[in-house]
Protein backbone atom coordinates (compact mmCIF):
# COMPACT_ATOMS: atom_id res chain seq x y z
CA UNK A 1 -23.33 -15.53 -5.06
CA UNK A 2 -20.66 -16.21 -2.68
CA UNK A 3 -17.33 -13.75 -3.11
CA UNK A 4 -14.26 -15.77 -2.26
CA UNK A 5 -11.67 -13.47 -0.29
CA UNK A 6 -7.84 -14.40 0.32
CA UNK A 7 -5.07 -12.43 1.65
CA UNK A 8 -3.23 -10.53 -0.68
CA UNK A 9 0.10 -8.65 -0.01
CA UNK A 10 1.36 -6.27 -2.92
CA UNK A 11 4.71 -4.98 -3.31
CA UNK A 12 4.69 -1.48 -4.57
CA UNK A 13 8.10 -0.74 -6.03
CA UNK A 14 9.48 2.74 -4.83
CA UNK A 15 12.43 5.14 -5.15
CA UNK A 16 13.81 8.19 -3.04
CA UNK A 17 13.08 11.32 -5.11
CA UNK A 18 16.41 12.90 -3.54
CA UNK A 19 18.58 10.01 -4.80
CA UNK A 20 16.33 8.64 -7.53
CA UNK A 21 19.32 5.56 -7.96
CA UNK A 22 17.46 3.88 -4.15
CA UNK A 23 14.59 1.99 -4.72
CA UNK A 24 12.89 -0.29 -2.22
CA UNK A 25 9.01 -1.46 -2.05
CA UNK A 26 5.89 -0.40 0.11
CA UNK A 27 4.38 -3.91 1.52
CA UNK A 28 0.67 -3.63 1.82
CA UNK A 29 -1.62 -6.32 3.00
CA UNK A 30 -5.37 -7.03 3.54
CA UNK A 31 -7.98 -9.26 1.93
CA UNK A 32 -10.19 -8.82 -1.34
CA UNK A 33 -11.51 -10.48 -3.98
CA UNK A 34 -9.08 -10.39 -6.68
CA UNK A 35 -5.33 -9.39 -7.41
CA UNK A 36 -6.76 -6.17 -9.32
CA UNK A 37 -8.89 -5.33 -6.21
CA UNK A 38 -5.98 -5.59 -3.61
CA UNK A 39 -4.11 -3.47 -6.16
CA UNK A 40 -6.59 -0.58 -5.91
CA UNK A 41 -6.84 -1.07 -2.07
CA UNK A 42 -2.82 -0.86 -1.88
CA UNK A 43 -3.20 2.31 -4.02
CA UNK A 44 -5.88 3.72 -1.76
CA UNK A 45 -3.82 2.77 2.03
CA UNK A 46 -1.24 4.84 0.18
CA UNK A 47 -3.10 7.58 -0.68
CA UNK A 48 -5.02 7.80 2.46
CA UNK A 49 -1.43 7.75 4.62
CA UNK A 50 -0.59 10.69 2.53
CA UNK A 51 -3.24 12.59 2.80
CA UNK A 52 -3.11 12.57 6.48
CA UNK A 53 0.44 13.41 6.51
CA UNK A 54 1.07 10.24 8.56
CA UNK A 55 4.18 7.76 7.78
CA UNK A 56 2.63 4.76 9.25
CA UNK A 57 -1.16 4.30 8.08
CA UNK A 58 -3.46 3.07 10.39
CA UNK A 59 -5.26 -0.16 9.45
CA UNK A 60 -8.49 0.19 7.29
CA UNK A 61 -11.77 -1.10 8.45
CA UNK A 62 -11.43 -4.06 5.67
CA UNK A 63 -7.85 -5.03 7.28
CA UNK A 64 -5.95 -3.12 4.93
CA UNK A 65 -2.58 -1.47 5.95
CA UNK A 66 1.23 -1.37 5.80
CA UNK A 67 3.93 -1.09 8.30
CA UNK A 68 5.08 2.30 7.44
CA UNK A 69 5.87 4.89 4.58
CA UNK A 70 9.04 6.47 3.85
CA UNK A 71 8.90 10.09 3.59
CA UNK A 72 10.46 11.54 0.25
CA UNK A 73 9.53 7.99 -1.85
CA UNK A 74 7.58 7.55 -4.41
CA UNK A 75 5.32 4.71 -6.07
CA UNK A 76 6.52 3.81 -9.03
């Protein structure tokens, strides 16, 4: 079976949790296999960034990333 990847970017919708009336979106992009797959990657960039404590996550082996995080935002 051959897996077809494309490039996926997903827009995560955000908003400051000091001023909950700005909202903005995290861009992450990367390849995978389906829209609900580069969902879960998104979700696990994210995750990963925070973890570390870094704003700006570093690019995942499987070309995952985003340009940076804003401290004090949340996913939505």
């Amino acid at each position: 079976m051959h897996l077809r990847l494309r490039i996926y970017e997903v827009d995560v919708p955000i908003h400051d949790t000091g001023h909950p009336d700005r909202r903005g979106v995290h861009v992450f992009t990367g390849v995978a296999d389906s829209p609900a797959a580069a969902l879960r990657r998104a979700h696990e960039v994210y995750d990963a960034a925070h973890m570390a404590g870094r704003e700006i996550p570093g690019r995942q082996p499987d070309s995952w990333g985003a340009r940076g995080l804003r401290p004090g935002w949340q996913m939505e």
